[in-house]
Protein backbone atom coordinates (compact mmCIF):
# COMPACT_ATOMS: atom_id res chain seq x y z
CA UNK A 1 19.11 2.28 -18.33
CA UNK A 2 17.45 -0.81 -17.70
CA UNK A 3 13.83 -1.22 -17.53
CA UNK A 4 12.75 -2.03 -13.84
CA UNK A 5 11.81 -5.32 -13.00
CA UNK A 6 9.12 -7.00 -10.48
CA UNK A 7 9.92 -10.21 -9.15
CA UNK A 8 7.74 -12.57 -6.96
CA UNK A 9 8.14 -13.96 -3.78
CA UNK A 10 9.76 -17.14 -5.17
CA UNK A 11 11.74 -15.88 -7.56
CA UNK A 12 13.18 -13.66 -4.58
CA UNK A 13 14.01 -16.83 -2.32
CA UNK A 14 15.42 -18.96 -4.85
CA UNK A 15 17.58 -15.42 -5.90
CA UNK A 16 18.64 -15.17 -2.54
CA UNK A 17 19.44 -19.14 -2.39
CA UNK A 18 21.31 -19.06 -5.28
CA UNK A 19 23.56 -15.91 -4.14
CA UNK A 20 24.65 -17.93 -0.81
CA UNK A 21 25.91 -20.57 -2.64
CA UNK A 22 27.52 -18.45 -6.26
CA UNK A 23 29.16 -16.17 -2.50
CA UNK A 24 29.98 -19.90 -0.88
CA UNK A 25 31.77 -21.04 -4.07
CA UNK A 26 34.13 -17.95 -4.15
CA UNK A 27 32.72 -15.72 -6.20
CA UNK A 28 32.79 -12.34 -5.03
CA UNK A 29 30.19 -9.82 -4.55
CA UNK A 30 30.15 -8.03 -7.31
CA UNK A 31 30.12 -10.90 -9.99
CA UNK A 32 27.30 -12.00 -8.04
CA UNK A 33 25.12 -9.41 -8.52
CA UNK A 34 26.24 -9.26 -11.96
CA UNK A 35 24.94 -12.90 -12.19
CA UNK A 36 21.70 -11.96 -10.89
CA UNK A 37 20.82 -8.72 -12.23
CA UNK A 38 20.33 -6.97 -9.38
CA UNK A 39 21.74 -4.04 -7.28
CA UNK A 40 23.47 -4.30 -4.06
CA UNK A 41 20.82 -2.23 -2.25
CA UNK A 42 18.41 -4.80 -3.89
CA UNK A 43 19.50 -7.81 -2.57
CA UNK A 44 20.80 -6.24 1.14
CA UNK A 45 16.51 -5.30 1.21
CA UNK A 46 15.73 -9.07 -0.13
CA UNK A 47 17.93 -10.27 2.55
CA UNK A 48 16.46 -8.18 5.62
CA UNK A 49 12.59 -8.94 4.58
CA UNK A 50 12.44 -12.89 3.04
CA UNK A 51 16.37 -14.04 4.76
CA UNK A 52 15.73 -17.34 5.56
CA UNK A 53 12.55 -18.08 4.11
CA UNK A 54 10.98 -20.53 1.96
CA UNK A 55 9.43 -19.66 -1.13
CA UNK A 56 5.81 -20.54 0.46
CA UNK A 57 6.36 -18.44 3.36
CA UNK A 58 7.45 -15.83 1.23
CA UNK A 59 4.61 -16.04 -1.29
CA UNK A 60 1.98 -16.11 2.41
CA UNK A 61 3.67 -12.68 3.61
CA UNK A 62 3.25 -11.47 0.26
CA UNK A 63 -0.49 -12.02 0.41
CA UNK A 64 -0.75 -10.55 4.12
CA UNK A 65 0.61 -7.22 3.13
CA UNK A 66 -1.65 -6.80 0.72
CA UNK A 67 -4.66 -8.24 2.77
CA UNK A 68 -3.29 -5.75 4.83
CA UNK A 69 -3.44 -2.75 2.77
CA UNK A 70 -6.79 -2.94 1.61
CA UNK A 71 -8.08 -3.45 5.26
CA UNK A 72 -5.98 -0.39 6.04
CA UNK A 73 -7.66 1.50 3.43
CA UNK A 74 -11.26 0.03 4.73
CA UNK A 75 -10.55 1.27 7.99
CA UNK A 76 -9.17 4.51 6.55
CA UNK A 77 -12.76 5.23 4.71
CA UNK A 78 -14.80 3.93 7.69
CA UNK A 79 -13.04 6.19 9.83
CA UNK A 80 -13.77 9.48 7.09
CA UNK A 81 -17.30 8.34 7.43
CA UNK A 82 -17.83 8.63 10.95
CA UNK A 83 -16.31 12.00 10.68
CA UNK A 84 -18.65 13.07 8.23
CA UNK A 85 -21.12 11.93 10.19
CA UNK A 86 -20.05 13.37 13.40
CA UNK A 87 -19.23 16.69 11.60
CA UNK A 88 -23.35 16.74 9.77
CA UNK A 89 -24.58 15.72 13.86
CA UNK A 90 -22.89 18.33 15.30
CA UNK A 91 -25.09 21.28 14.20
CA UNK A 92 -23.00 22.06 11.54
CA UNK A 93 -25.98 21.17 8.52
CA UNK A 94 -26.59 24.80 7.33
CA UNK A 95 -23.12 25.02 5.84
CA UNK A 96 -22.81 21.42 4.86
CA UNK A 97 -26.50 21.14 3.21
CA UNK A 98 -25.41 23.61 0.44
CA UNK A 99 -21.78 22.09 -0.34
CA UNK A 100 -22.22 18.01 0.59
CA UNK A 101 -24.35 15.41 -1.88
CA UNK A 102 -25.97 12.88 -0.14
CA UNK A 103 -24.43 9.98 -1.41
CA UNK A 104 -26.08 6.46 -2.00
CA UNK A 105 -24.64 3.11 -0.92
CA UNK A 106 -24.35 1.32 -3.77
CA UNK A 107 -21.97 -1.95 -4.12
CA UNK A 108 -18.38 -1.24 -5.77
CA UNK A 109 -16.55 2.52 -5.03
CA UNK A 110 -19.23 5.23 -5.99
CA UNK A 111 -17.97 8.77 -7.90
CA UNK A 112 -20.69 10.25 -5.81
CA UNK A 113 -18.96 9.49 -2.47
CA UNK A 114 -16.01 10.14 -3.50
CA UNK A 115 -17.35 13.55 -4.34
CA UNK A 116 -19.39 14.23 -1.23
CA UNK A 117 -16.68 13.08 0.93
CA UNK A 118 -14.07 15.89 -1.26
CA UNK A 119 -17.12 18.84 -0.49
CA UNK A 120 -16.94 18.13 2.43
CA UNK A 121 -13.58 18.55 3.58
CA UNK A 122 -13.91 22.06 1.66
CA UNK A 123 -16.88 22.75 2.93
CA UNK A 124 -15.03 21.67 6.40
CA UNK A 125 -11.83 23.77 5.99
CA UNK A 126 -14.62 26.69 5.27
CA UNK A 127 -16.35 26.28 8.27
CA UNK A 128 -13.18 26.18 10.43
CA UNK A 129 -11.79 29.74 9.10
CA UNK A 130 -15.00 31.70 9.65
């Protein structure tokens, strides 16, 4: 079995390009995906997200999706936050005091959030069976 293999944006256009044309000149399916290393599933996917586009646009929605995943996972963390905050306001600080650290803001990802915000969804799940 072959080892996988990531490709970039461009080298998915100019794949794609040069599968029209090997299909164009005759050649059938098969020999073309023989040609270019890839599966059939492969190249159907390649088709239905960068068909038609140039390698520039290709490389720009490549940067988008990932400028959209990280401000998905922003979001995703903001939102925990004003949970946890919401959850502390709410009365709730006996059984939170004892299981939640107070965690410091601090530039970069913290362990110590990552830790307070994991007691507290125990500490959560606690307080919602009793």
């Amino acid at each position: 079995m072959k080892n996988r293999k990531r490709h970039s944006p461009e080298q998915i256009v100019k794949k794609l390009r040069d599968a029209d044309a090997l299909l164009a000149a005759g050649k059938s399916v098969g020999e073309v995906l023989q040609t270019l290393e890839v599966s059939e599933a492969t190249l159907s996917r390649w088709r239905s997200q960068f068909g038609g586009m140039k390698s520039e646009e290709a490389k720009r929605l490549k940067m988008l999706e990932d400028e959209n995943n990280r401000l998905k996972k922003i979001v995703g963390d903001q939102a925990l936050d004003i949970r946890m905050l919401k959850e502390i306001t709410k009365g709730n600080r006996q059984a939170l005091s004892r299981d939640v650290i107070p965690c410091r803001r601090s530039s970069g990802s913290s362990p110590s959030r990552s830790v307070a915000r994991a007691r507290f969804s125990i500490s959560r799940d606690r307080a919602s069976d009793m």
